[in-house]
N, C-alpha and C. Protein backbone atom coordinates (compact mmCIF):
# COMPACT_ATOMS: atom_id res chain seq x y z
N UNK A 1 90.12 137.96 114.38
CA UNK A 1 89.56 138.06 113.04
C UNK A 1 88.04 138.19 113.13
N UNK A 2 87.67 139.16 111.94
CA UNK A 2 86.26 139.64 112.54
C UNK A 2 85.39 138.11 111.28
N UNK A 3 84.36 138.21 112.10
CA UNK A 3 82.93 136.87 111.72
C UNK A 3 83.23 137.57 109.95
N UNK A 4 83.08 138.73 109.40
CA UNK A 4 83.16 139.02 108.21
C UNK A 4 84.62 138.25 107.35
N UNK A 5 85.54 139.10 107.80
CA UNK A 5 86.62 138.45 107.08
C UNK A 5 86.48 137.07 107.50
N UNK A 6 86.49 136.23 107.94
CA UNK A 6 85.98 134.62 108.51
C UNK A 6 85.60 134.13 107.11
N UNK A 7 84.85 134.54 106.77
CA UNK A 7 83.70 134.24 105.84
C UNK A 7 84.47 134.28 104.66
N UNK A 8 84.94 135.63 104.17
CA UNK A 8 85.98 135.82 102.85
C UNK A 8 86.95 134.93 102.92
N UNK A 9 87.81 134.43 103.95
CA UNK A 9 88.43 133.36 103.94
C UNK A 9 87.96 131.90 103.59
N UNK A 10 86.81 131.68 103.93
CA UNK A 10 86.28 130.49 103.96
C UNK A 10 85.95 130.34 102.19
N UNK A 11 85.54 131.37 102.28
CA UNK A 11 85.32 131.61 100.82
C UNK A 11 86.10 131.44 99.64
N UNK A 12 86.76 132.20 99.82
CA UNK A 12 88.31 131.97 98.82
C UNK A 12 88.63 130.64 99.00
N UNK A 13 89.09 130.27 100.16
CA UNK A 13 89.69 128.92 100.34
C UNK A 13 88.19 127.71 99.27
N UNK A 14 87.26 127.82 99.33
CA UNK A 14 86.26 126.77 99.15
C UNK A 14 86.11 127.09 97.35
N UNK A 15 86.49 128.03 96.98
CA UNK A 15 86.48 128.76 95.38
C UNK A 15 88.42 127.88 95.09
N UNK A 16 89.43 127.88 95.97
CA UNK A 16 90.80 127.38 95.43
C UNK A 16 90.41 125.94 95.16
N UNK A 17 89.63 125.03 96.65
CA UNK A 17 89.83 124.10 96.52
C UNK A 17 88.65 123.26 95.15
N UNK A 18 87.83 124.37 94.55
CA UNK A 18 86.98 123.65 93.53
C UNK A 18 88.17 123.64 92.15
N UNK A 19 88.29 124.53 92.40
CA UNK A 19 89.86 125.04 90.72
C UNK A 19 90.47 123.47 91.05
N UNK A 20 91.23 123.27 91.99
CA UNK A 20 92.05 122.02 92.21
C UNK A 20 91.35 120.90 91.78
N UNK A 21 90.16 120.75 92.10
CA UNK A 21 89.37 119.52 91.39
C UNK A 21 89.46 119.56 90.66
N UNK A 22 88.69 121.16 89.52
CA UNK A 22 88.20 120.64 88.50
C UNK A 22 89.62 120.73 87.43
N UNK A 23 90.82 121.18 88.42
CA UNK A 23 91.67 121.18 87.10
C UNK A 23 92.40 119.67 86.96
N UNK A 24 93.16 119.64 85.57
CA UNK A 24 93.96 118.28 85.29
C UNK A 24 94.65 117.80 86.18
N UNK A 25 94.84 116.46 85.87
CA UNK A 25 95.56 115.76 86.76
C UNK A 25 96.80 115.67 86.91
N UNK A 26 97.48 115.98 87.15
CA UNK A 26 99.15 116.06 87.26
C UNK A 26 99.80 114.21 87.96
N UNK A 27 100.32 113.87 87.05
CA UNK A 27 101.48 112.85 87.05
C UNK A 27 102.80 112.95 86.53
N UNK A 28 103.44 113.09 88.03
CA UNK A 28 104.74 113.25 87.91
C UNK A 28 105.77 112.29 88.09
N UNK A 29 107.05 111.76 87.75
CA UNK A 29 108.10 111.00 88.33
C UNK A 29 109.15 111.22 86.90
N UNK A 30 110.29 110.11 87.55
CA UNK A 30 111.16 110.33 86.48
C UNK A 30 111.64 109.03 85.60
N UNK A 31 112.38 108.81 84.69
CA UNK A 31 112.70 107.70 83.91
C UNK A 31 114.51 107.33 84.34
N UNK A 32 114.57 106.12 84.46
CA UNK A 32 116.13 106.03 85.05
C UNK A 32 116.77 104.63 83.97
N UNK A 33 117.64 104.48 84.28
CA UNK A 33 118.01 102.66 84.00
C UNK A 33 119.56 102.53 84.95
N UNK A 34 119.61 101.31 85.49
CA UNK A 34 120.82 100.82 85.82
C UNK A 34 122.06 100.68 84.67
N UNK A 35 121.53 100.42 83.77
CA UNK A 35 122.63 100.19 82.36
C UNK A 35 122.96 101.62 81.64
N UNK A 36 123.62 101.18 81.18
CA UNK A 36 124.22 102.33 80.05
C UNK A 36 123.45 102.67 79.03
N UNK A 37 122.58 103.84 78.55
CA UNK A 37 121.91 103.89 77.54
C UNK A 37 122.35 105.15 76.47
N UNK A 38 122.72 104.66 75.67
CA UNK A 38 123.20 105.73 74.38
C UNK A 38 122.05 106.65 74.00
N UNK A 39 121.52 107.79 74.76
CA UNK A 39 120.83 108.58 74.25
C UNK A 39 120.91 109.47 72.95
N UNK A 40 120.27 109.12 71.81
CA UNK A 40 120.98 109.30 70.46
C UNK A 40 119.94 110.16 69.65
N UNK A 41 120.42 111.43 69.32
CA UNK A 41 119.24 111.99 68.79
C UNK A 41 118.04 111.48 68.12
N UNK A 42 117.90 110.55 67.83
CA UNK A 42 116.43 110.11 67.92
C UNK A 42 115.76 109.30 68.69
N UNK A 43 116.44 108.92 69.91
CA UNK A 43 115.71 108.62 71.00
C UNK A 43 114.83 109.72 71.49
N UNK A 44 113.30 108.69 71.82
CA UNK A 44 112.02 109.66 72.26
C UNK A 44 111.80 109.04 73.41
N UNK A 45 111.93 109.51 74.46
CA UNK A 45 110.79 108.68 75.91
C UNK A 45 109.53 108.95 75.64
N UNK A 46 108.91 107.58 75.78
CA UNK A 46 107.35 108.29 75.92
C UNK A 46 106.77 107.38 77.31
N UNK A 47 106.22 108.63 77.87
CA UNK A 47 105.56 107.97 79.14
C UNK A 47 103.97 108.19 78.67
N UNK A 48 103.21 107.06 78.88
CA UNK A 48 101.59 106.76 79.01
C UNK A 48 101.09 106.30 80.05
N UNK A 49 99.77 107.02 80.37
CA UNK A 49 98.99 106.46 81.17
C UNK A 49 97.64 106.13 80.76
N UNK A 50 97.62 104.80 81.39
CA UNK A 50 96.54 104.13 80.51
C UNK A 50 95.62 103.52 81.43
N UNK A 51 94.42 102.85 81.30
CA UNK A 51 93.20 102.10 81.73
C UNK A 51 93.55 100.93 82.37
N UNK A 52 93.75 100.69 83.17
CA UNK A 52 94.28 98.97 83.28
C UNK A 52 92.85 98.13 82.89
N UNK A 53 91.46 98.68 82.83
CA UNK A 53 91.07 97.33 82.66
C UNK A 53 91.15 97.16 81.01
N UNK A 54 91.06 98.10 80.13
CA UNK A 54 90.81 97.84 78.83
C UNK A 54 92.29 98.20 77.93
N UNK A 55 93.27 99.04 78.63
CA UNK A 55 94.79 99.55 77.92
C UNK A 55 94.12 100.79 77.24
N UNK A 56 93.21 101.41 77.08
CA UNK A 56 92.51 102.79 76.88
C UNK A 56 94.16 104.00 77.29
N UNK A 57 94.69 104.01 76.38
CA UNK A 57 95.66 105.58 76.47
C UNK A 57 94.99 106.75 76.98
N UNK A 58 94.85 107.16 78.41
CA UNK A 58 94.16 108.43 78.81
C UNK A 58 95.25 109.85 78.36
N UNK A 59 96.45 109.25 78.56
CA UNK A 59 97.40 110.83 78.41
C UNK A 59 99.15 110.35 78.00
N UNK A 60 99.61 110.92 77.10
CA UNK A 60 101.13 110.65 76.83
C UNK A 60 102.02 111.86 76.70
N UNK A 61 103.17 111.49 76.95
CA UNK A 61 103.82 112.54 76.67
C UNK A 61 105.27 111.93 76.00
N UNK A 62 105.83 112.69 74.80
CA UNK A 62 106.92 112.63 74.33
C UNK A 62 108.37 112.95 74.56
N UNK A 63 109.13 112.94 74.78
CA UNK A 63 110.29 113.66 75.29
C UNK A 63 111.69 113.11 74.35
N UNK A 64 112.01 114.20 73.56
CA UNK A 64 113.31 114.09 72.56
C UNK A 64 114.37 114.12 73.88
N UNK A 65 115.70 113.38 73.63
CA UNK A 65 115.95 112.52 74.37
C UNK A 65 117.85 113.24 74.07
N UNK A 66 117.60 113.74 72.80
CA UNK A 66 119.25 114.13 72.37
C UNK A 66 119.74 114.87 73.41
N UNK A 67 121.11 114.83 73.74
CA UNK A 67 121.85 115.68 74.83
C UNK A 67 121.28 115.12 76.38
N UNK A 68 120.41 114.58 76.35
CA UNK A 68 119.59 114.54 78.03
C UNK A 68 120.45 113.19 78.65
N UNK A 69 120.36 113.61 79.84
CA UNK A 69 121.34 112.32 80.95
C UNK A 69 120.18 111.48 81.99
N UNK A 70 120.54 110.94 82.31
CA UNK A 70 119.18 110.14 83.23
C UNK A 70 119.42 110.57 84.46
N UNK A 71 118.54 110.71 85.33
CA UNK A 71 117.08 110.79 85.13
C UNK A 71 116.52 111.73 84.17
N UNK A 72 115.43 111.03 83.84
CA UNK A 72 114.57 112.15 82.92
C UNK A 72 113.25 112.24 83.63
N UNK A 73 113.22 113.85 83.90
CA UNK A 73 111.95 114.02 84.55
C UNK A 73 111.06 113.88 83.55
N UNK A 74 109.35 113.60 84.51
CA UNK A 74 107.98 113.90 83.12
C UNK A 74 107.23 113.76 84.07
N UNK A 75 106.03 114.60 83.29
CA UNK A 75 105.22 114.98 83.96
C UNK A 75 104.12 114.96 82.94
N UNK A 76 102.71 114.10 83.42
CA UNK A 76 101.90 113.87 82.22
C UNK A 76 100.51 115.14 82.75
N UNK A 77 99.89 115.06 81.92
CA UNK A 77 98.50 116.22 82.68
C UNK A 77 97.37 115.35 82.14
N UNK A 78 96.47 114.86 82.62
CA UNK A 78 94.71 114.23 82.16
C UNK A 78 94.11 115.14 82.58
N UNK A 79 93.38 115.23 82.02
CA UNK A 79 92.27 115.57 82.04
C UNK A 79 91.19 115.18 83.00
N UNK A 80 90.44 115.77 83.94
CA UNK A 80 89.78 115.02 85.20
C UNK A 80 88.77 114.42 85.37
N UNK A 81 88.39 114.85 83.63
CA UNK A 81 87.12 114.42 83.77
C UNK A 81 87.00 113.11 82.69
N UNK A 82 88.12 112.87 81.88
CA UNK A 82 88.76 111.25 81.42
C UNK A 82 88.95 110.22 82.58
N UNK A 83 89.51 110.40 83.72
CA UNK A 83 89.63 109.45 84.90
C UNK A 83 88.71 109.23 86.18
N UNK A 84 88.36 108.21 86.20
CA UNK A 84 87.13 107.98 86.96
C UNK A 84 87.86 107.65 88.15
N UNK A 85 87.30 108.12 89.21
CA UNK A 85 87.89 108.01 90.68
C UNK A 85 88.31 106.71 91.17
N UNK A 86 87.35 105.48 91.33
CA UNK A 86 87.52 104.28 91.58
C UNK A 86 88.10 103.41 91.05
N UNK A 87 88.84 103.99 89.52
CA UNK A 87 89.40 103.10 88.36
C UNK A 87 90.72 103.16 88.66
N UNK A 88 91.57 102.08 88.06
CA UNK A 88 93.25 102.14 87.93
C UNK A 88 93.30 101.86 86.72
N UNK A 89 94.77 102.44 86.96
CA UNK A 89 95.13 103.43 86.10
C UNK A 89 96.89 102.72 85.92
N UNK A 90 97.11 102.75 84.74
CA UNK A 90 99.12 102.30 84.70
C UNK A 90 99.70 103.45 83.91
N UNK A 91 100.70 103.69 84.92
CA UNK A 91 101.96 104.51 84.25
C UNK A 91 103.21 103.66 83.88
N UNK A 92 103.47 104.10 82.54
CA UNK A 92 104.76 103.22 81.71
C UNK A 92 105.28 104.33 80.96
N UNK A 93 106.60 104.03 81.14
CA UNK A 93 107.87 104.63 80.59
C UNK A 93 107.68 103.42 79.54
N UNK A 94 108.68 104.18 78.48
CA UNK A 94 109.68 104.00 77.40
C UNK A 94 110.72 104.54 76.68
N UNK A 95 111.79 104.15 75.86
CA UNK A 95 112.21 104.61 75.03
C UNK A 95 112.69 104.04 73.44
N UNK A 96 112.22 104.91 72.70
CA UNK A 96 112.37 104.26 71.42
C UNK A 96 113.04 105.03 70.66
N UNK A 97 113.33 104.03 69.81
CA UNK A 97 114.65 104.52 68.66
C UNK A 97 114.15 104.29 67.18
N UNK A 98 114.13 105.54 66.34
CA UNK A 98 113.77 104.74 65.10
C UNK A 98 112.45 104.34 65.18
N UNK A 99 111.31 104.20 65.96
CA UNK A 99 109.69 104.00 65.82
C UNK A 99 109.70 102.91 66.44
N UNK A 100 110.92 102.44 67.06
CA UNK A 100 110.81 101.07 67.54
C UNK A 100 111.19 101.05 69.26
N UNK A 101 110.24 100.51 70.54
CA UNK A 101 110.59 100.13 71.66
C UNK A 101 111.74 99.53 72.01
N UNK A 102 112.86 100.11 72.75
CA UNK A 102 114.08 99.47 72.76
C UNK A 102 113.87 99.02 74.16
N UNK A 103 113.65 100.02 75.26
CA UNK A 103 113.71 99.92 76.81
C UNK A 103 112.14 100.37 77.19
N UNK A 104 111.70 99.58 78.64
CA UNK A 104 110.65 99.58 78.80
C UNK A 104 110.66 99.54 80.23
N UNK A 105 109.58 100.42 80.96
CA UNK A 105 109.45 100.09 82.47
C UNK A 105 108.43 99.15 82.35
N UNK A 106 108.52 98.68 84.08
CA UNK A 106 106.94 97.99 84.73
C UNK A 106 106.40 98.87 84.76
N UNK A 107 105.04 98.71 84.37
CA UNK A 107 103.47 99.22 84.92
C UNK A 107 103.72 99.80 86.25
N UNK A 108 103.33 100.98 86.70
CA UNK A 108 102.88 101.30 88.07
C UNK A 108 101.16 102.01 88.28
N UNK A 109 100.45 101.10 89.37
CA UNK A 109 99.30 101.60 89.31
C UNK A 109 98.95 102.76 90.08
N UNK A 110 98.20 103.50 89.69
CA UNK A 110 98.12 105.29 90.28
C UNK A 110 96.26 104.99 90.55
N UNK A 111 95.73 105.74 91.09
CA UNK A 111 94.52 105.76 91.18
C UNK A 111 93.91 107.45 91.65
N UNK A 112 93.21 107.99 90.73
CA UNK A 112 92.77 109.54 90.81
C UNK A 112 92.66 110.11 92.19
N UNK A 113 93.17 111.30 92.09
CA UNK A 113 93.52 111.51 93.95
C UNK A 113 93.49 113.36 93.29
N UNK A 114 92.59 114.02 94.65
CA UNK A 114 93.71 115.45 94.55
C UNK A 114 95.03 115.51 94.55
N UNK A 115 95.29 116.80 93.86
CA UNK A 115 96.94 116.98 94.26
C UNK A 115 97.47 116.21 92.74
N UNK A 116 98.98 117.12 92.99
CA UNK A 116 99.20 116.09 92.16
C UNK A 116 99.85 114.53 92.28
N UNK A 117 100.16 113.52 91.67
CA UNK A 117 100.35 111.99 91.89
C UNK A 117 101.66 112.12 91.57
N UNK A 118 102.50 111.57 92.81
CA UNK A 118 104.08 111.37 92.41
C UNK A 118 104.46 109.50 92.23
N UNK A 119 104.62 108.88 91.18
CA UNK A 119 104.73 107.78 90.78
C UNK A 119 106.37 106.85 91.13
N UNK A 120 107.28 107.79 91.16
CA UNK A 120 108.86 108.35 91.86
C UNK A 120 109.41 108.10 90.08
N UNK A 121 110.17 107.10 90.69
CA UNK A 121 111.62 106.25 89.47
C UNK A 121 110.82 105.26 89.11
N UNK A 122 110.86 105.21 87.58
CA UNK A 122 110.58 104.05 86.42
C UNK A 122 111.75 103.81 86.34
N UNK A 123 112.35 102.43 86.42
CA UNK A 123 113.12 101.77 85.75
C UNK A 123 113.37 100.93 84.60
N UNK A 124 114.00 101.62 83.45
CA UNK A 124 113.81 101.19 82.37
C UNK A 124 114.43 99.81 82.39
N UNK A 125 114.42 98.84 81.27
CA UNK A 125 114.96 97.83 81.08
C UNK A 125 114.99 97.16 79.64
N UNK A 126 116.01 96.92 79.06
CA UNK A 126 116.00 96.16 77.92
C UNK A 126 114.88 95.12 77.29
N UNK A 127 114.29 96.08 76.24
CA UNK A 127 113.19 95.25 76.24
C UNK A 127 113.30 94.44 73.94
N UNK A 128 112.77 93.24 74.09
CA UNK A 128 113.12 92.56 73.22
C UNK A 128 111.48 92.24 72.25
N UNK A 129 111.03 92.90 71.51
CA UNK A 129 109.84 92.76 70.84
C UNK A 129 109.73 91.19 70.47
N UNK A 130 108.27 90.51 70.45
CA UNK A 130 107.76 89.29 70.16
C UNK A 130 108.44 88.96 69.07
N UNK A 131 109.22 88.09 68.80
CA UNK A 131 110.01 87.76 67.55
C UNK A 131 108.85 86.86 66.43
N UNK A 132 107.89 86.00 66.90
CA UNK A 132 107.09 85.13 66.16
C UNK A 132 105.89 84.76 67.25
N UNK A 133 104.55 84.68 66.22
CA UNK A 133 103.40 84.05 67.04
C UNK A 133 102.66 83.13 66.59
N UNK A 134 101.78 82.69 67.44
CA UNK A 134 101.19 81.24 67.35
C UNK A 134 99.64 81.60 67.18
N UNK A 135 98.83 81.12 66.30
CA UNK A 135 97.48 81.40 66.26
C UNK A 135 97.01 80.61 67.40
N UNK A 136 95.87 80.95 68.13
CA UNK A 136 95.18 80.18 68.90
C UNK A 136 93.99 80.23 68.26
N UNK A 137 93.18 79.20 68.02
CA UNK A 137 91.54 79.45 67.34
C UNK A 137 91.28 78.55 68.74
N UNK A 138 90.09 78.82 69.06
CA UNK A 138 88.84 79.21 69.89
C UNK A 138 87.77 78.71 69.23
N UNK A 139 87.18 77.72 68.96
CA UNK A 139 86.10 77.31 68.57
C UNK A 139 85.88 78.42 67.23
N UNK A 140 84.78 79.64 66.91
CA UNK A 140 84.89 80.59 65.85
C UNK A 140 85.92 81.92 66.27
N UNK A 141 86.64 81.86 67.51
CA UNK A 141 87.19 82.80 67.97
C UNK A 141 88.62 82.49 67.63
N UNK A 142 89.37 83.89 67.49
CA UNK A 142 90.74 83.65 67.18
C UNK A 142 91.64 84.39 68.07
N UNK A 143 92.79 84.14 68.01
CA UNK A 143 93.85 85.16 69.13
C UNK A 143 95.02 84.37 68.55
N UNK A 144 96.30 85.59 69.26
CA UNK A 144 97.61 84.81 68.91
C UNK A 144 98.32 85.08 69.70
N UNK A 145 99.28 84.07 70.41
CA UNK A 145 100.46 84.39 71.10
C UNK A 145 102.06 84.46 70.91
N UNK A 146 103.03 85.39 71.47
CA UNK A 146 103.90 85.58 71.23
C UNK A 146 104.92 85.54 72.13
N UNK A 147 106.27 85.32 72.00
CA UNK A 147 107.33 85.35 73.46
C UNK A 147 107.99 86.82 72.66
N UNK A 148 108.44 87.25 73.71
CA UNK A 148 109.43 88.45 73.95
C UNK A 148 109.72 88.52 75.36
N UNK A 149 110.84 89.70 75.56
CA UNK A 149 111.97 89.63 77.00
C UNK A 149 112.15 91.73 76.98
N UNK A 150 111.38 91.44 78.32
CA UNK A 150 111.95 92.48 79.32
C UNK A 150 112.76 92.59 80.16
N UNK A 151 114.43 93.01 80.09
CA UNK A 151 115.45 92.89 81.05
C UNK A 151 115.37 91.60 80.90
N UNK A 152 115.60 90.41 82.13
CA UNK A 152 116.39 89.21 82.21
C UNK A 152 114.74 88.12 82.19
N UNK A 153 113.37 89.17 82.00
CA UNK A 153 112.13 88.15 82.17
C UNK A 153 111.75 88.19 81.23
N UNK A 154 111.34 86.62 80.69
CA UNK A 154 110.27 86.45 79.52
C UNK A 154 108.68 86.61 79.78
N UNK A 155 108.18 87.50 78.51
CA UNK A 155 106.88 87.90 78.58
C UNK A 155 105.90 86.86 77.40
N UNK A 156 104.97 86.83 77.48
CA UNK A 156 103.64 85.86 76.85
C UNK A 156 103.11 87.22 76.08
N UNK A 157 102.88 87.67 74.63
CA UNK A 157 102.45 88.91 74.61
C UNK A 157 100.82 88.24 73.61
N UNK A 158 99.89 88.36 74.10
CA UNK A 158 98.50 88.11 73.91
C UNK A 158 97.80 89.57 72.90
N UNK A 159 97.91 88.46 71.93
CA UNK A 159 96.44 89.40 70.68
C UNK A 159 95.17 89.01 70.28
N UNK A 160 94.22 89.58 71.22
CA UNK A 160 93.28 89.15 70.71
C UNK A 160 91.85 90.44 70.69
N UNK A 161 90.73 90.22 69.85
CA UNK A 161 90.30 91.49 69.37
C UNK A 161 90.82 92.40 69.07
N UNK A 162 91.90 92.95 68.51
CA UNK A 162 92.77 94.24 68.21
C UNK A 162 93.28 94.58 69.45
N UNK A 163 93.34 93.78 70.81
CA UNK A 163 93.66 94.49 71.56
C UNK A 163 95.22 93.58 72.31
N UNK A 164 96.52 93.94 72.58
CA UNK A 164 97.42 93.52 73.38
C UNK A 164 97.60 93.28 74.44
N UNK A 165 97.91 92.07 75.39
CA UNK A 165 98.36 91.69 76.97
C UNK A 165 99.37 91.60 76.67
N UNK A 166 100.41 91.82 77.89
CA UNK A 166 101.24 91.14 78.59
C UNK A 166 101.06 90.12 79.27
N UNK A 167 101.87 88.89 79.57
CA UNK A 167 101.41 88.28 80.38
C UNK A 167 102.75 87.83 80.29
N UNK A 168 102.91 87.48 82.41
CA UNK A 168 103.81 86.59 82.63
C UNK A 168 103.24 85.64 83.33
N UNK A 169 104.74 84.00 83.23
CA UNK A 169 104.09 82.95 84.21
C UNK A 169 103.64 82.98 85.31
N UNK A 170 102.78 82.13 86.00
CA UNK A 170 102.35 82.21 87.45
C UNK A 170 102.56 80.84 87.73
N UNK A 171 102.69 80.54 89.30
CA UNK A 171 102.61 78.84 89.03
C UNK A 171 101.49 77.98 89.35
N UNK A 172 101.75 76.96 88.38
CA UNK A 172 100.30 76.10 88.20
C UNK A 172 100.67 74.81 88.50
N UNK A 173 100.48 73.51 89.41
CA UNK A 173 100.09 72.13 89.37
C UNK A 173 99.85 71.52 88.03
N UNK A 174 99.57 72.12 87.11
CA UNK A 174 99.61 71.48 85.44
C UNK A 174 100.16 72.46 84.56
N UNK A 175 100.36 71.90 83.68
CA UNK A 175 100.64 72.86 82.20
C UNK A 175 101.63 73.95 82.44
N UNK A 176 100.85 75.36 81.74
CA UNK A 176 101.80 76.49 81.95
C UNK A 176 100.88 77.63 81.91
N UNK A 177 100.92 78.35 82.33
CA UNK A 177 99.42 79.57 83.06
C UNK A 177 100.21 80.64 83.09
N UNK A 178 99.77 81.60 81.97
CA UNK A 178 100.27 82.84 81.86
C UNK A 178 99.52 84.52 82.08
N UNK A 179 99.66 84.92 83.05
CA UNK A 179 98.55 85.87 83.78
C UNK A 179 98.96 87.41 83.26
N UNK A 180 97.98 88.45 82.88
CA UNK A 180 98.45 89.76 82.37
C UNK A 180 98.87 90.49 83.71
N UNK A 181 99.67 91.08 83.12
CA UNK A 181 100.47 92.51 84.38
C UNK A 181 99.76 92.92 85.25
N UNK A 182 98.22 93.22 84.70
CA UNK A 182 97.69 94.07 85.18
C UNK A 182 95.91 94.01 85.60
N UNK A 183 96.02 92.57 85.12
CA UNK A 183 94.36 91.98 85.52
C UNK A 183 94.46 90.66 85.42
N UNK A 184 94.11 89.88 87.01
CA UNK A 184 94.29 88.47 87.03
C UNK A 184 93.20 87.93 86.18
N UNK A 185 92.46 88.36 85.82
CA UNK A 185 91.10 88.12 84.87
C UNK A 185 91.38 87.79 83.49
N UNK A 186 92.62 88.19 83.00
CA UNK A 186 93.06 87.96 81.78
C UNK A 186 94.38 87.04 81.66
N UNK A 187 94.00 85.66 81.51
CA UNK A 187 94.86 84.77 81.60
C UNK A 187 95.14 83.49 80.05
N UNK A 188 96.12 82.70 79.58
CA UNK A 188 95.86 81.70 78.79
C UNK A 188 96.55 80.58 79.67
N UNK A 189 95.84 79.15 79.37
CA UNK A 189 96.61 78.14 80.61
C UNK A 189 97.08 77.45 79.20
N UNK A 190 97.79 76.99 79.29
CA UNK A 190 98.85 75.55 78.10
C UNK A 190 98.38 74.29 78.84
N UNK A 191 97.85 73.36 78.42
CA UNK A 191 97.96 72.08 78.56
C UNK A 191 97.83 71.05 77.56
N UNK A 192 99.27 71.16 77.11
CA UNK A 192 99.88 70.44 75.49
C UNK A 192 99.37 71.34 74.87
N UNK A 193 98.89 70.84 73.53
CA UNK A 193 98.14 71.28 72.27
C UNK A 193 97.32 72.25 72.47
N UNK A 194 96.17 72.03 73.82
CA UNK A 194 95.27 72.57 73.98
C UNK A 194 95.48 74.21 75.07
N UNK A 195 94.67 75.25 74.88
CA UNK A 195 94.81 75.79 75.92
C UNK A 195 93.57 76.99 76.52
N UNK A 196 92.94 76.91 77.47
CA UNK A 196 92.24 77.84 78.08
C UNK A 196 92.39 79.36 78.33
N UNK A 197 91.66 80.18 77.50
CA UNK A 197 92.09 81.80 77.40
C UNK A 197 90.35 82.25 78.04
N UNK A 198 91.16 83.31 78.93
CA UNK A 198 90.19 83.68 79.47
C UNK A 198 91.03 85.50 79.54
N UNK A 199 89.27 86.66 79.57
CA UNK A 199 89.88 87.26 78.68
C UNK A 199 89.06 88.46 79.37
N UNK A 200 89.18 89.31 80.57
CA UNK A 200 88.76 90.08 81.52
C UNK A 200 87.61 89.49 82.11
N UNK A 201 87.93 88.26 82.84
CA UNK A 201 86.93 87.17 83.41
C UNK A 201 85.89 86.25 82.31
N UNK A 202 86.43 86.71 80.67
CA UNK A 202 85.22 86.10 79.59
C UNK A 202 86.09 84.73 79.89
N UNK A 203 85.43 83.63 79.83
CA UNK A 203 86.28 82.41 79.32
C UNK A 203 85.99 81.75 77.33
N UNK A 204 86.79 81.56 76.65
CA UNK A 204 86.58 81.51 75.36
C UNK A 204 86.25 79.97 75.63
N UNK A 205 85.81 79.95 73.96
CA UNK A 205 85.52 77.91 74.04
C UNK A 205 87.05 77.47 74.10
N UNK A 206 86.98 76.37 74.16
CA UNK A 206 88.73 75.45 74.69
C UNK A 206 89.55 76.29 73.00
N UNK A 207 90.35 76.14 73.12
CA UNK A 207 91.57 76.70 72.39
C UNK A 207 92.64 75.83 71.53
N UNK A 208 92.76 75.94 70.62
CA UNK A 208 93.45 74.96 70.15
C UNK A 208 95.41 75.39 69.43
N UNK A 209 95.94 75.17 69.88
CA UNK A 209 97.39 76.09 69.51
C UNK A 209 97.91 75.84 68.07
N UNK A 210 97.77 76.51 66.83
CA UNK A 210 97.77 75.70 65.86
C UNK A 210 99.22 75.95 65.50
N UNK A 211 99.75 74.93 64.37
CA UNK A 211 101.20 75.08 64.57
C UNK A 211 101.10 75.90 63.00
């Protein structure tokens, strides 16, 4: 190969691999469940990918659900210049019926990469919305907590500033210490009446659980 064509190669190749950067991000995998799920014309999957430190929705996608058998492929696209390289990032399945979350995957964390990101199988699971919550006041600060059930685990579901946690137990030497999915930084501890919320490393004043 002559030093000229060398060059046109190098070339082309260094012009493909800028397109690949600067184009979207491709997240791919599929949605499954072990159980039986009545896919019913108004079942929608929606898969999101979101911010883990703040729950920031970067990209979703919808998927009408009538006639379809599981697996369900999806494939989300961001935008490259919404995702910051060093940040994580959660991919979550769902499916809802009627406007309402019936089945729900775990979080999986992805982090911005060339190429596109294969995430594999979400496994859905029976998921049970917060039935009732508890105000917590915080000295002038307020928040509220709630129980609900994913598959066979109970979840802690945390509101505070307009914004939602998950949180499950962890174990503690006192009380009861409930940590989010997706940032050990965001935690509430129970000890009786009282309880300690701490809230992407903020700690609030002591907490009081009101009935």
């Amino acid at each position: 190969m002559s030093v000229v064509t060398q060059a046109v190669v190098q070339a082309i190749a260094l012009v493909l691999v800028g397109c690949a950067a600067s184009g979207p991000v491709l997240i791919r995998g599929e949605l499954a469940s072990r159980e039986r799920i009545a896919l019913t014309a108004e079942s929608v999957a929606i898969v999101e990918l979101t911010r883990a430190e703040d729950g920031l929705v970067i990209a979703e996608q919808r998927l009408p659900l009538a006639g379809r058998q599981f697996p369900v492929p999806f494939e989300l696209q961001a935008q490259r210049a919404a995702i910051e390289g060093g940040a994580s990032y959660l991919v979550r399945g769902a499916i809802a019926l009627n406007g309402r979350t019936r089945w729900l995957s775990d979080p999986v964390e992805v982090r911005a990469q060339p190429g596109p990101i294969n995430v594999g199988t979400l496994i859905l699971k029976p998921y049970e919305p917060v039935a009732f919550s508890s105000p917590l006041v915080c000295g002038d600060r307020k928040a509220s907590v709630g129980v609900g059930r994913s598959g066979q685990r109970e979840f802690l579901q945390l509101t505070v500033g307009g914004e939602r946690f998950e949180l499950y137990e962890t174990i503690t030497a006192s009380g009861s210490r409930y940590e989010a999915v997706d940032d050990a930084r965001t935690y509430v501890w129970f000890k009786g009446q009282r309880a300690t919320l701490t809230v992407r490393g903020v700690t609030y004043p002591e907490c009081v659980v009101a009935n």
